[in-house]
C-alpha atoms as a PDB file:
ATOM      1  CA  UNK A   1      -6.691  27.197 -25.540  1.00  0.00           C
ATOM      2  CA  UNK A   2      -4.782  25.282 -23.242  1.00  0.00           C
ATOM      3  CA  UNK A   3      -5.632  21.507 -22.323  1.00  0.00           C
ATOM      4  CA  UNK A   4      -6.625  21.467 -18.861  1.00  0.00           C
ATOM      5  CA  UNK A   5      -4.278  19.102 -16.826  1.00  0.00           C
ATOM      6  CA  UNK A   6      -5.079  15.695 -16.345  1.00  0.00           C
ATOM      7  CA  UNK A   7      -6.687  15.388 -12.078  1.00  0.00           C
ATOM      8  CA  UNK A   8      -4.524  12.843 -10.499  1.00  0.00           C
ATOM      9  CA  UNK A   9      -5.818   9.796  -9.413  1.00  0.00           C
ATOM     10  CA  UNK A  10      -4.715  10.069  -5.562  1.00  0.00           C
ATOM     11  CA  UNK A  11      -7.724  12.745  -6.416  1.00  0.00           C
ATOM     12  CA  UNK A  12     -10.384  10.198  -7.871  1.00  0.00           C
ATOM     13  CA  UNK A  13      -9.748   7.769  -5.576  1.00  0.00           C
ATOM     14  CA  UNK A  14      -9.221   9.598  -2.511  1.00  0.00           C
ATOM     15  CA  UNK A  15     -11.957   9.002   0.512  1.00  0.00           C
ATOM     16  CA  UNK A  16     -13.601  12.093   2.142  1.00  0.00           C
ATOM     17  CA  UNK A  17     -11.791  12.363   5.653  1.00  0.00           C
ATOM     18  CA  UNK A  18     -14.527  12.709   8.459  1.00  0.00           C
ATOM     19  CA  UNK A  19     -17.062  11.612   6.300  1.00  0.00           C
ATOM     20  CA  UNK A  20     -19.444   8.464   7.125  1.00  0.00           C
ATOM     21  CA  UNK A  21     -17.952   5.593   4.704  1.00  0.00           C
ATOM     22  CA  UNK A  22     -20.943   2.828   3.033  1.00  0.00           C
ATOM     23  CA  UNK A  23     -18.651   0.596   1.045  1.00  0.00           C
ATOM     24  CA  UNK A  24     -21.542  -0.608  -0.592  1.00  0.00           C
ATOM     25  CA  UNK A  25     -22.201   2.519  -2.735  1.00  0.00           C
ATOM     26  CA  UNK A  26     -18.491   1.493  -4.420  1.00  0.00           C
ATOM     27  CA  UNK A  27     -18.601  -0.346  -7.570  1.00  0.00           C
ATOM     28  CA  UNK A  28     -15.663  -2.664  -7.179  1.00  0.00           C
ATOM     29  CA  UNK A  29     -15.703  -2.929 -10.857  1.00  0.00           C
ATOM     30  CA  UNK A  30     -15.321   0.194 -11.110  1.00  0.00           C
ATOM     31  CA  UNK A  31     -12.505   1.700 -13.321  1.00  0.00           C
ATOM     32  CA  UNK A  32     -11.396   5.837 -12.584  1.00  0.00           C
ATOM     33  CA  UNK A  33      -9.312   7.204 -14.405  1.00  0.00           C
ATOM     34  CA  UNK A  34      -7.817   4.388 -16.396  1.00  0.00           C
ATOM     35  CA  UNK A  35      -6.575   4.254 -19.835  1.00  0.00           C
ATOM     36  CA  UNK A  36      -8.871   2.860 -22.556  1.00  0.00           C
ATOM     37  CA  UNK A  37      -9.637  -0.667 -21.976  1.00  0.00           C
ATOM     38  CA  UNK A  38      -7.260  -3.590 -20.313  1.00  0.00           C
ATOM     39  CA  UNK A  39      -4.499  -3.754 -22.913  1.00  0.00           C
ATOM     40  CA  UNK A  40      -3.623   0.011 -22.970  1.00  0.00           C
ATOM     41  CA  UNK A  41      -3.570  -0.563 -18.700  1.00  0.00           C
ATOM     42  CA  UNK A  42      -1.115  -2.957 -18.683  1.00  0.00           C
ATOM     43  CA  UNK A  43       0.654  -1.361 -21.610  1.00  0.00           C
ATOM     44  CA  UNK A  44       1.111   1.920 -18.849  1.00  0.00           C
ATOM     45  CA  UNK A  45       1.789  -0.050 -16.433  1.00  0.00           C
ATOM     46  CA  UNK A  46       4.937  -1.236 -17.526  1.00  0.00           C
ATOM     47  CA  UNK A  47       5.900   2.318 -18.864  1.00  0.00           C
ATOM     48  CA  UNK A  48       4.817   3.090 -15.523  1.00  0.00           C
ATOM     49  CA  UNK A  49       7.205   0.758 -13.426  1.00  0.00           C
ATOM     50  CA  UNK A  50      10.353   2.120 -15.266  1.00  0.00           C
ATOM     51  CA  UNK A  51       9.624   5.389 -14.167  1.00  0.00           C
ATOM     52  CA  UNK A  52       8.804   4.075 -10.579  1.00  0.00           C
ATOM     53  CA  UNK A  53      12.063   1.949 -10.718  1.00  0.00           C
ATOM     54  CA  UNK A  54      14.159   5.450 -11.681  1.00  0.00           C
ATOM     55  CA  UNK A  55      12.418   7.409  -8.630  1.00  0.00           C
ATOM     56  CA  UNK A  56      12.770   4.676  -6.153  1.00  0.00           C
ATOM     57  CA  UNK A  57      16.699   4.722  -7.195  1.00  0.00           C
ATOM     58  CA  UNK A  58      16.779   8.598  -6.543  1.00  0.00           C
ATOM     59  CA  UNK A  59      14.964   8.368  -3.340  1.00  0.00           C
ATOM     60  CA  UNK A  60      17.872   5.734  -2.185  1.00  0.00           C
ATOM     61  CA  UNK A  61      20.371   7.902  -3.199  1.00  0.00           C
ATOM     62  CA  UNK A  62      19.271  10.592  -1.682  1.00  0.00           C
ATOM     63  CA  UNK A  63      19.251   8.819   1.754  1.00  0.00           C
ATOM     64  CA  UNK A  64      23.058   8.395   1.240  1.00  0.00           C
ATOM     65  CA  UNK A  65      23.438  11.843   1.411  1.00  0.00           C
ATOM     66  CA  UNK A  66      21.047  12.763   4.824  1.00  0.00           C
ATOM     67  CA  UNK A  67      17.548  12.401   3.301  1.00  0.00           C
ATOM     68  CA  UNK A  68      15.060  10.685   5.799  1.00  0.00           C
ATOM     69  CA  UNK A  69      12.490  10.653   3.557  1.00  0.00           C
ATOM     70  CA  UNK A  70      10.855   7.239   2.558  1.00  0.00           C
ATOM     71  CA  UNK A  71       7.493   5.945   1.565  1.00  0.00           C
ATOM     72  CA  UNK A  72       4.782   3.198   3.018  1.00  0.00           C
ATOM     73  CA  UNK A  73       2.808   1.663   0.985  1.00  0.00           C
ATOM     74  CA  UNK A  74       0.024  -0.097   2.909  1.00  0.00           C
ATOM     75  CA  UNK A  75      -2.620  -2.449   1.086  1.00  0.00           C
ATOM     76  CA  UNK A  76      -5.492  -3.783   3.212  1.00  0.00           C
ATOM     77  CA  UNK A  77      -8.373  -5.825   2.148  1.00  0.00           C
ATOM     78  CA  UNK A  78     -10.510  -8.854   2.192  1.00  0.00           C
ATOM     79  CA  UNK A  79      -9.288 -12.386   1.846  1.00  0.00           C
ATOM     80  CA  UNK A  80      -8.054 -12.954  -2.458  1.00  0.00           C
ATOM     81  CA  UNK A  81      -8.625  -8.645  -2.722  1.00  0.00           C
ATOM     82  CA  UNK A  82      -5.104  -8.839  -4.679  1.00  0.00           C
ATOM     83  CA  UNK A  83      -2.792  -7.953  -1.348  1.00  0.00           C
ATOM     84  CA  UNK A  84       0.362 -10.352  -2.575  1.00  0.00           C
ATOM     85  CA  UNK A  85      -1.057  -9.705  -6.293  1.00  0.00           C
ATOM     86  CA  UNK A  86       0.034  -6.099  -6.069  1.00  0.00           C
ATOM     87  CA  UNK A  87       3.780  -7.025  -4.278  1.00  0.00           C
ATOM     88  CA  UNK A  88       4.291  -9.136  -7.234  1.00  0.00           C
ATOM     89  CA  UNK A  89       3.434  -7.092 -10.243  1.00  0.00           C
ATOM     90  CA  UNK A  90       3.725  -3.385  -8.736  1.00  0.00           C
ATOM     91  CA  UNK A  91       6.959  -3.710  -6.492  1.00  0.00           C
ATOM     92  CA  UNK A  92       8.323  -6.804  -8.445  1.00  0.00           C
ATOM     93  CA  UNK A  93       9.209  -4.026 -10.745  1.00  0.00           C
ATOM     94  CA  UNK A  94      11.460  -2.423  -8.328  1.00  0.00           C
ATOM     95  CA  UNK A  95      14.880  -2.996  -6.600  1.00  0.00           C
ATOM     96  CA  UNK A  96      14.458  -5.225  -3.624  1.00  0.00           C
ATOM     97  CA  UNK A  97      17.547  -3.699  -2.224  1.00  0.00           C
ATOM     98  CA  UNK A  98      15.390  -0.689  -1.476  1.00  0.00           C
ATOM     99  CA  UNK A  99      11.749  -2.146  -0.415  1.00  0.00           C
ATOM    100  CA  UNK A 100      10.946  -3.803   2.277  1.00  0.00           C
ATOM    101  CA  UNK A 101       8.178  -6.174   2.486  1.00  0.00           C
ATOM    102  CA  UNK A 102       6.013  -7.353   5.459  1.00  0.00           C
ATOM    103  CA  UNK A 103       3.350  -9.331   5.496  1.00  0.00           C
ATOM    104  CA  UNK A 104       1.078  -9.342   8.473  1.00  0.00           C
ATOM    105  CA  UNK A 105       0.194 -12.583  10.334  1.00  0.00           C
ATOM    106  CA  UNK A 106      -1.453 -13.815  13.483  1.00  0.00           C
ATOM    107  CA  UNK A 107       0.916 -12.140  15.694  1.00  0.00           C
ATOM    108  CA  UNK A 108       3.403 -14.243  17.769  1.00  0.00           C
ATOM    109  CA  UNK A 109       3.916 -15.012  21.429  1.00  0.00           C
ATOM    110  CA  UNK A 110       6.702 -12.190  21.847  1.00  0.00           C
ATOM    111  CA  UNK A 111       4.541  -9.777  20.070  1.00  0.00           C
ATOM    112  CA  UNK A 112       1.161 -10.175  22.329  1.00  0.00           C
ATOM    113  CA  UNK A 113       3.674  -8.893  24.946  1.00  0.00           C
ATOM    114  CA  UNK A 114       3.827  -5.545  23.412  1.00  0.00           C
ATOM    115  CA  UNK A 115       1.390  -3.112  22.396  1.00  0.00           C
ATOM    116  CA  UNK A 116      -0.101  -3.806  19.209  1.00  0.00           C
ATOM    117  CA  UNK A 117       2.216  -0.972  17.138  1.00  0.00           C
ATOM    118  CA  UNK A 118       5.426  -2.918  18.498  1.00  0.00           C
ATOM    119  CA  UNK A 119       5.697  -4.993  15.625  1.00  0.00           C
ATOM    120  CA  UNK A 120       4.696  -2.508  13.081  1.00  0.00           C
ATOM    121  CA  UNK A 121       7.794  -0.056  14.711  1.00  0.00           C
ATOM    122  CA  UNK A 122       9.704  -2.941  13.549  1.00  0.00           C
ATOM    123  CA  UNK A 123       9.201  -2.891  10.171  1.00  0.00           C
ATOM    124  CA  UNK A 124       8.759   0.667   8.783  1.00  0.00           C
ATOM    125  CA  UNK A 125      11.138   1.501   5.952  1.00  0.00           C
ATOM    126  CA  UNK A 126      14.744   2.944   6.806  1.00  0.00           C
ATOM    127  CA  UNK A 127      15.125   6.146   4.861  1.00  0.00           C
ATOM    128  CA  UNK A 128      15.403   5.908   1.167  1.00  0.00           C
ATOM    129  CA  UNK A 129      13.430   2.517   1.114  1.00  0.00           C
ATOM    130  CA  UNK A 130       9.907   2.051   0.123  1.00  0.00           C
ATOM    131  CA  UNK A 131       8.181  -0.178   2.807  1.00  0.00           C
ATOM    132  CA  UNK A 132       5.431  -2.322   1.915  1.00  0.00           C
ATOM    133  CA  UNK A 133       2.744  -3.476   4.310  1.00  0.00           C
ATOM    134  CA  UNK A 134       0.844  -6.707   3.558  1.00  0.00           C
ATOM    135  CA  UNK A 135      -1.657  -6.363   5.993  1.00  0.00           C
ATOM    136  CA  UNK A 136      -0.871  -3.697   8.787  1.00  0.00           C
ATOM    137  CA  UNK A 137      -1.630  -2.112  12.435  1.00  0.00           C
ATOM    138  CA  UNK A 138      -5.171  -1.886  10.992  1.00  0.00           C
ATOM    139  CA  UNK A 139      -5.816  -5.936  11.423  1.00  0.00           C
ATOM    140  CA  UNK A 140      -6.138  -4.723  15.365  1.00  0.00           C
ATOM    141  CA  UNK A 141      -9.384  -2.641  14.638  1.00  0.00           C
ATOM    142  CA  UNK A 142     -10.608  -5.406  11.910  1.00  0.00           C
ATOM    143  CA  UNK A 143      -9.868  -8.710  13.042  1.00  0.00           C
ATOM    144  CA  UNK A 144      -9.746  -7.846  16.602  1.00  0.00           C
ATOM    145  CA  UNK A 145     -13.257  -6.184  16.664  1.00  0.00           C
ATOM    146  CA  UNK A 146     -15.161  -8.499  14.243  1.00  0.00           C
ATOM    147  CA  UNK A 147     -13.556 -11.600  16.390  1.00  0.00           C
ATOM    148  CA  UNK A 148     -14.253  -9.746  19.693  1.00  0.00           C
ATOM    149  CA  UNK A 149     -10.317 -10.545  20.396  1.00  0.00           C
ATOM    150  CA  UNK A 150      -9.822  -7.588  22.214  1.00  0.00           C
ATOM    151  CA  UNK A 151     -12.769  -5.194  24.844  1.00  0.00           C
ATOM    152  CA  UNK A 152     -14.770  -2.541  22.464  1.00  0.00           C
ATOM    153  CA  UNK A 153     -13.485   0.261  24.716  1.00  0.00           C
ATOM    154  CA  UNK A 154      -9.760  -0.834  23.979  1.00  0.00           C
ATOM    155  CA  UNK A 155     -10.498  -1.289  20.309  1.00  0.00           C
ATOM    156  CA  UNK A 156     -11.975   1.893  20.606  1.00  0.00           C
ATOM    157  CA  UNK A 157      -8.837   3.424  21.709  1.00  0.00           C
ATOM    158  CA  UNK A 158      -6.582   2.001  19.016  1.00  0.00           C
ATOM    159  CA  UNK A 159      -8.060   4.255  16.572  1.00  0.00           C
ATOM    160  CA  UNK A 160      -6.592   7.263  18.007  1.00  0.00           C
ATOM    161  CA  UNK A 161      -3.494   5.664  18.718  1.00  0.00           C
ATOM    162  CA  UNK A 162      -3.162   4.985  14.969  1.00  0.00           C
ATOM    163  CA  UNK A 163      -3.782   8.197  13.969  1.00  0.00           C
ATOM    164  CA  UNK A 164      -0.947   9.694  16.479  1.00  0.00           C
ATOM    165  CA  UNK A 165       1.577   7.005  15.354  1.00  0.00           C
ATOM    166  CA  UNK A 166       0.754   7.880  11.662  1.00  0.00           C
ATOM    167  CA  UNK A 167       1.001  11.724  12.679  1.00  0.00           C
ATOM    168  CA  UNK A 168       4.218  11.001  13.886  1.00  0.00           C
ATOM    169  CA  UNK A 169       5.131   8.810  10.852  1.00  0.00           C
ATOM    170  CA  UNK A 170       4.617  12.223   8.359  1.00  0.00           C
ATOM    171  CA  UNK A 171       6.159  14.295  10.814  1.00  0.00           C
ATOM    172  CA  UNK A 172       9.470  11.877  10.378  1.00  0.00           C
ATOM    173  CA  UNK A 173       9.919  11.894   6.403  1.00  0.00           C
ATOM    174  CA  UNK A 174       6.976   9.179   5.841  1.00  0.00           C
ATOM    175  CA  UNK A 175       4.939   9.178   2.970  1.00  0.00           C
ATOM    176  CA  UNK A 176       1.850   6.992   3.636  1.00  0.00           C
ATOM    177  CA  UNK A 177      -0.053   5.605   0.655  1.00  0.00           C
ATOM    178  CA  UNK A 178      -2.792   3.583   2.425  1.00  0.00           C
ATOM    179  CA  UNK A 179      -4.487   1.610  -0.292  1.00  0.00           C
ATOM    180  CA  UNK A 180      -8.267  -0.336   0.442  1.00  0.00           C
ATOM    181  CA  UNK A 181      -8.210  -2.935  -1.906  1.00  0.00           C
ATOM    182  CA  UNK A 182     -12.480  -3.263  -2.510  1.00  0.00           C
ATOM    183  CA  UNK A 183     -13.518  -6.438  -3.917  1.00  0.00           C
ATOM    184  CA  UNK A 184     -16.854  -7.573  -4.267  1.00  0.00           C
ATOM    185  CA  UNK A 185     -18.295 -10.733  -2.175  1.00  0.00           C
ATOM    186  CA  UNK A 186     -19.498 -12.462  -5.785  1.00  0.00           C
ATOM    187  CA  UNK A 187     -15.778 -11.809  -6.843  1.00  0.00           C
ATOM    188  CA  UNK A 188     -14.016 -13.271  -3.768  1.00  0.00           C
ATOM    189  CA  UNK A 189     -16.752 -16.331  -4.315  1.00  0.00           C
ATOM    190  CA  UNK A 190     -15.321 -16.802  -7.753  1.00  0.00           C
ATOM    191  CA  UNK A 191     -11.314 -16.719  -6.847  1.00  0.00           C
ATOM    192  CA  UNK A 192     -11.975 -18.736  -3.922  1.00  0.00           C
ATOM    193  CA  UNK A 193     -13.397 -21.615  -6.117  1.00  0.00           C
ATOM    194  CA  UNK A 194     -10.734 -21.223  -8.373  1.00  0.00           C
ATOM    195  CA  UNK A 195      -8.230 -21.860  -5.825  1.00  0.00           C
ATOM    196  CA  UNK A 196      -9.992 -25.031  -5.052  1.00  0.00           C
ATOM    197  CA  UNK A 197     -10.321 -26.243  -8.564  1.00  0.00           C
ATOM    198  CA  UNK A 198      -6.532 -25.467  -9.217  1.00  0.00           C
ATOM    199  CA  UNK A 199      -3.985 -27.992  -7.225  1.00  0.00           C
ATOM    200  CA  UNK A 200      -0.956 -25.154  -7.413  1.00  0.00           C
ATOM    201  CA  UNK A 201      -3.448 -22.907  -6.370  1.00  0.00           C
ATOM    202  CA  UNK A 202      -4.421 -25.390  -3.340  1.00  0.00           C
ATOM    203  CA  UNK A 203      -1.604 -23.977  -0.881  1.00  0.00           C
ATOM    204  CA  UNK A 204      -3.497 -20.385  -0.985  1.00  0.00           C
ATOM    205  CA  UNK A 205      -6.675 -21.766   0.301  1.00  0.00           C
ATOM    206  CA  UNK A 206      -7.603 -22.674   3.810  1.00  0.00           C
ATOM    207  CA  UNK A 207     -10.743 -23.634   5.191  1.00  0.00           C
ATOM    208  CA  UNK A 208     -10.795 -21.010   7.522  1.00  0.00           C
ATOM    209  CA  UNK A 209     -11.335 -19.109   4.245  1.00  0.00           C
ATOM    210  CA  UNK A 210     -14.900 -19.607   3.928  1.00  0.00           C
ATOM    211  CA  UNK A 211     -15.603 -18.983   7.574  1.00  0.00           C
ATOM    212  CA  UNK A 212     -14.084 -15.731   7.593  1.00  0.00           C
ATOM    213  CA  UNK A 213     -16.227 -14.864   4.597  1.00  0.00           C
ATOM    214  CA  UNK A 214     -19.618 -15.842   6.693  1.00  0.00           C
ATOM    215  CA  UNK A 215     -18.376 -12.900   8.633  1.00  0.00           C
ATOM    216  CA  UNK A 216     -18.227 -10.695   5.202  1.00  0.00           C
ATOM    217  CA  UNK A 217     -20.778  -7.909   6.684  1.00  0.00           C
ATOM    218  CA  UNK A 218     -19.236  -7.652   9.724  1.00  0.00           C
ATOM    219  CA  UNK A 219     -15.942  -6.985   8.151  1.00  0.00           C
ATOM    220  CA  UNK A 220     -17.583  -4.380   5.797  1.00  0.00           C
ATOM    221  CA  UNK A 221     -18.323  -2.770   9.035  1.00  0.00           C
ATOM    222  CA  UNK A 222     -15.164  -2.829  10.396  1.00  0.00           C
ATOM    223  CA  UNK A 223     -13.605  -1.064   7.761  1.00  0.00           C
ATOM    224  CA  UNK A 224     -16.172   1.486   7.019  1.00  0.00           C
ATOM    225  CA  UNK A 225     -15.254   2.252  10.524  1.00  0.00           C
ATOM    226  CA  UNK A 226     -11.452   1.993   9.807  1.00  0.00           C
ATOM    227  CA  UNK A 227     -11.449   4.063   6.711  1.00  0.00           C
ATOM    228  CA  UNK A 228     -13.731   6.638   8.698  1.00  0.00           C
ATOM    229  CA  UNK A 229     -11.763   7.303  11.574  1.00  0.00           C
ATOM    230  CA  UNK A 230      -8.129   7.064  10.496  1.00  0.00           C
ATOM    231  CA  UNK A 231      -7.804   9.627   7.451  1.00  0.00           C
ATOM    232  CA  UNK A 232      -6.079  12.647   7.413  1.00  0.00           C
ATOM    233  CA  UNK A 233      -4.937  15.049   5.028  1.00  0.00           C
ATOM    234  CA  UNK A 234      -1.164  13.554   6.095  1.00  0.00           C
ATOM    235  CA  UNK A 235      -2.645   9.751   5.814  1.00  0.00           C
ATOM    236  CA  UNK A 236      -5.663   9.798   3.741  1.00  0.00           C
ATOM    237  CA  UNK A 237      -7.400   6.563   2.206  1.00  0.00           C
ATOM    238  CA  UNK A 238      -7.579   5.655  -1.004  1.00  0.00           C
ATOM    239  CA  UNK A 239     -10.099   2.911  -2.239  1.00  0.00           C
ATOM    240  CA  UNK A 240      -8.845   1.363  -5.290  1.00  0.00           C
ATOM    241  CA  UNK A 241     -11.618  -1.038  -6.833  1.00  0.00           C
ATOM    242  CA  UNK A 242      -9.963  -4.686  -7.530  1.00  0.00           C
ATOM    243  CA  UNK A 243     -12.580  -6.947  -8.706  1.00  0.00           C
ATOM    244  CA  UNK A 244     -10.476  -6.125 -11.781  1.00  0.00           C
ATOM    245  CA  UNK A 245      -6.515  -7.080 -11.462  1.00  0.00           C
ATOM    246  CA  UNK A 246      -5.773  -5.032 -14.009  1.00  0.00           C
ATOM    247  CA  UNK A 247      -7.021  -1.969 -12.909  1.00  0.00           C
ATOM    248  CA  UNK A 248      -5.713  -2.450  -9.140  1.00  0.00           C
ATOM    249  CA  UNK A 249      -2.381  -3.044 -10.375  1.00  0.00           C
ATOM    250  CA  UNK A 250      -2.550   0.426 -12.651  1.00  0.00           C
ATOM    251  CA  UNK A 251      -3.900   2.302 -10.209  1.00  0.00           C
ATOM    252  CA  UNK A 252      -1.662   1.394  -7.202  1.00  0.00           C
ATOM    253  CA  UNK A 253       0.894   1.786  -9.937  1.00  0.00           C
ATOM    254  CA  UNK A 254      -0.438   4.860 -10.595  1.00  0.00           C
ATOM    255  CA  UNK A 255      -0.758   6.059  -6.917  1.00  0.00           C
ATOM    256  CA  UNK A 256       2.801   5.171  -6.045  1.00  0.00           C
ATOM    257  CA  UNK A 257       4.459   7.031  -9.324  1.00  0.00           C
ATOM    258  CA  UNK A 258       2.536  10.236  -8.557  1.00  0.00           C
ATOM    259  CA  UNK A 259       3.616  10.453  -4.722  1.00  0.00           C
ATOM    260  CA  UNK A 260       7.343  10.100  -5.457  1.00  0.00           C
ATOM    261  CA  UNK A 261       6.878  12.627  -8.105  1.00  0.00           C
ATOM    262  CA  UNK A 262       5.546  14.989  -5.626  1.00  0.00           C
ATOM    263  CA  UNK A 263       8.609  14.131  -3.254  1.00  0.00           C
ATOM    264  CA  UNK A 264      11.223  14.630  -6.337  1.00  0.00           C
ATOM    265  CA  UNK A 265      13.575  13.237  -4.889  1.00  0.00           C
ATOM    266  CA  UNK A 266      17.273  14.178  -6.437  1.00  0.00           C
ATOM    267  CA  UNK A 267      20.500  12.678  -6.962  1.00  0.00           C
ATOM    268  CA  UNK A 268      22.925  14.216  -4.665  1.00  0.00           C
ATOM    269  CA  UNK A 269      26.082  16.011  -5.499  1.00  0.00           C
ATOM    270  CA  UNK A 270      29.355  14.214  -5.451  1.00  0.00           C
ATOM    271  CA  UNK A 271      30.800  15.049  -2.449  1.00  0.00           C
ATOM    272  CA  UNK A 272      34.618  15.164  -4.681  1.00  0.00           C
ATOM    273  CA  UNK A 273      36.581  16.485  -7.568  1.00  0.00           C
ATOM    274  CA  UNK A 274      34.786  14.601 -10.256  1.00  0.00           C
ATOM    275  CA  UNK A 275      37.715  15.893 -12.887  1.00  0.00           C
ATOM    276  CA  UNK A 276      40.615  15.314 -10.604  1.00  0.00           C
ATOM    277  CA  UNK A 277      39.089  11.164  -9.966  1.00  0.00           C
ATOM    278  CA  UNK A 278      38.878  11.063 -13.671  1.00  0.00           C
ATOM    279  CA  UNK A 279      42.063  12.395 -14.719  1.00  0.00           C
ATOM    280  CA  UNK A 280      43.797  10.215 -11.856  1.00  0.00           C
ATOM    281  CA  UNK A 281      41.598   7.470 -13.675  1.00  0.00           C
ATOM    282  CA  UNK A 282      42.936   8.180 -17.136  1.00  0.00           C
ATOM    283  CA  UNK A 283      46.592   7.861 -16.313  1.00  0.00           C
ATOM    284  CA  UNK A 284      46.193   4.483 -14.738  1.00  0.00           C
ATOM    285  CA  UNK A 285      47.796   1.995 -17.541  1.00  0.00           C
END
């Protein structure tokens, strides 16, 4: 009898599109599909980003010879949910010649005179490259609606428009891996204080920390409403539990190295006489 094949984990972790989302029926403990306890995790891992780090190099080469594809890689989640955690031990693993990394802030004076995708246009990976979003468009249907920065009818709106921009994104060559980092409200408690008990940790904290986390429900809200309205079968969600670093950094790991395996992407041909460059290179004293 044949072993049945292993289900992926973009399957296990997947959210139901059109589906009402209660975050609270998520353990963020929670552990699907990992190897057998922490040590064999980070042991696969590692295997893991060699084989990410020899897919990202085909998908770069390919680009040199007409491929637009490319991939996006977009982690949202509460304050200390592992955002810059996952840059660092994920995509620290990979050539920084072919990511491209943007974290997210309070947007600036030239980009409140845009619409709110004008900055994220900016930043999307150039074919070949893997893009990496630390934060994203999605802070203007989080932040924006739990801090009443913006009407509820326009915030309303935005959720369409971010499903048409990420229509158009797949349509172009873009592989979206859009990644809900779910930590639990005891377990941001607990890395908060140890950012105040550790001085090099100090530069991580602000006060503004602990008011934002007052507003914890009404974030939970916010992104049940996110994750509900803007997945598709081209841009699904997947919620990857992080109360655990170990297991967030395996899975999105995990997520990342079974996407580029599905895009295969290939070396191309040489475009010249491989024998006739040699033997030129041969007779060269």
């Amino acid at each position: 009898m044949r072993n049945k094949p292993a289900r992926k984990l973009q399957d296990l972790l997947r959210l139901p599109p059109g589906e009402r989302i209660d975050l609270s029926r998520y353990d963020a403990r929670a552990t699907p599909g990992a190897p057998d306890g922490k040590q064999a995790a980070r042991a696969e891992a590692d295997r893991m980003g060699k084989q990410l780090a020899r897919l990202q190099e085909r998908l770069w080469a390919a680009a040199t010879a007409g491929d637009h594809r490319r991939v996006l890689l977009v982690l949202q989640g509460m304050d200390t949910s592992g955002k810059g955690g996952t840059v660092k031990h994920v995509i620290g693993q990979l050539n920084p010649s072919g990511c491209r990394i943007t974290a997210f802030k309070a947007p600036t004076e030239e980009e409140r005179r845009h619409d709110f995708l004008w900055r994220v246009r900016r930043a999307l990976p150039e074919p070949g490259e893997i893009g990496i979003f630390d934060r994203s468009h999605y802070e203007d249907v989080l932040i924006a609606r739990v801090r009443h920065l913006a009407r509820p009818a326009e915030i309303g709106s935005r959720y369409g428009l971010i499903n048409d921009f990420e229509r158009t994104l797949a349509e172009d060559g873009v592989t979206l891996v859009k990644c809900f980092l779910h930590l639990s409200y005891d377990e941001q408690r607990r890395r908060l204080l140890r950012r105040l008990d550790r001085p090099d940790k100090h530069w991580k904290f602000t006060p503004g920390d602990i008011d934002e986390r007052a507003l914890w429900p009404d974030y939970q809200q916010a992104y049940e409403l996110a994750l509900e309205r803007c997945a598709a079968p081209h841009a699904p969600w997947y919620l990857v539990p992080a109360d655990r670093k170990w297991y967030r950094n395996w899975a999105i790991s995990r997520l990342l190295l079974e996407r580029l395996r599905d895009l295969d992407p290939r070396y191309p041909d040489a475009d010249f006489d491989v024998a006739e460059c040699r033997e030129r290179l041969l007779k060269q004293t």
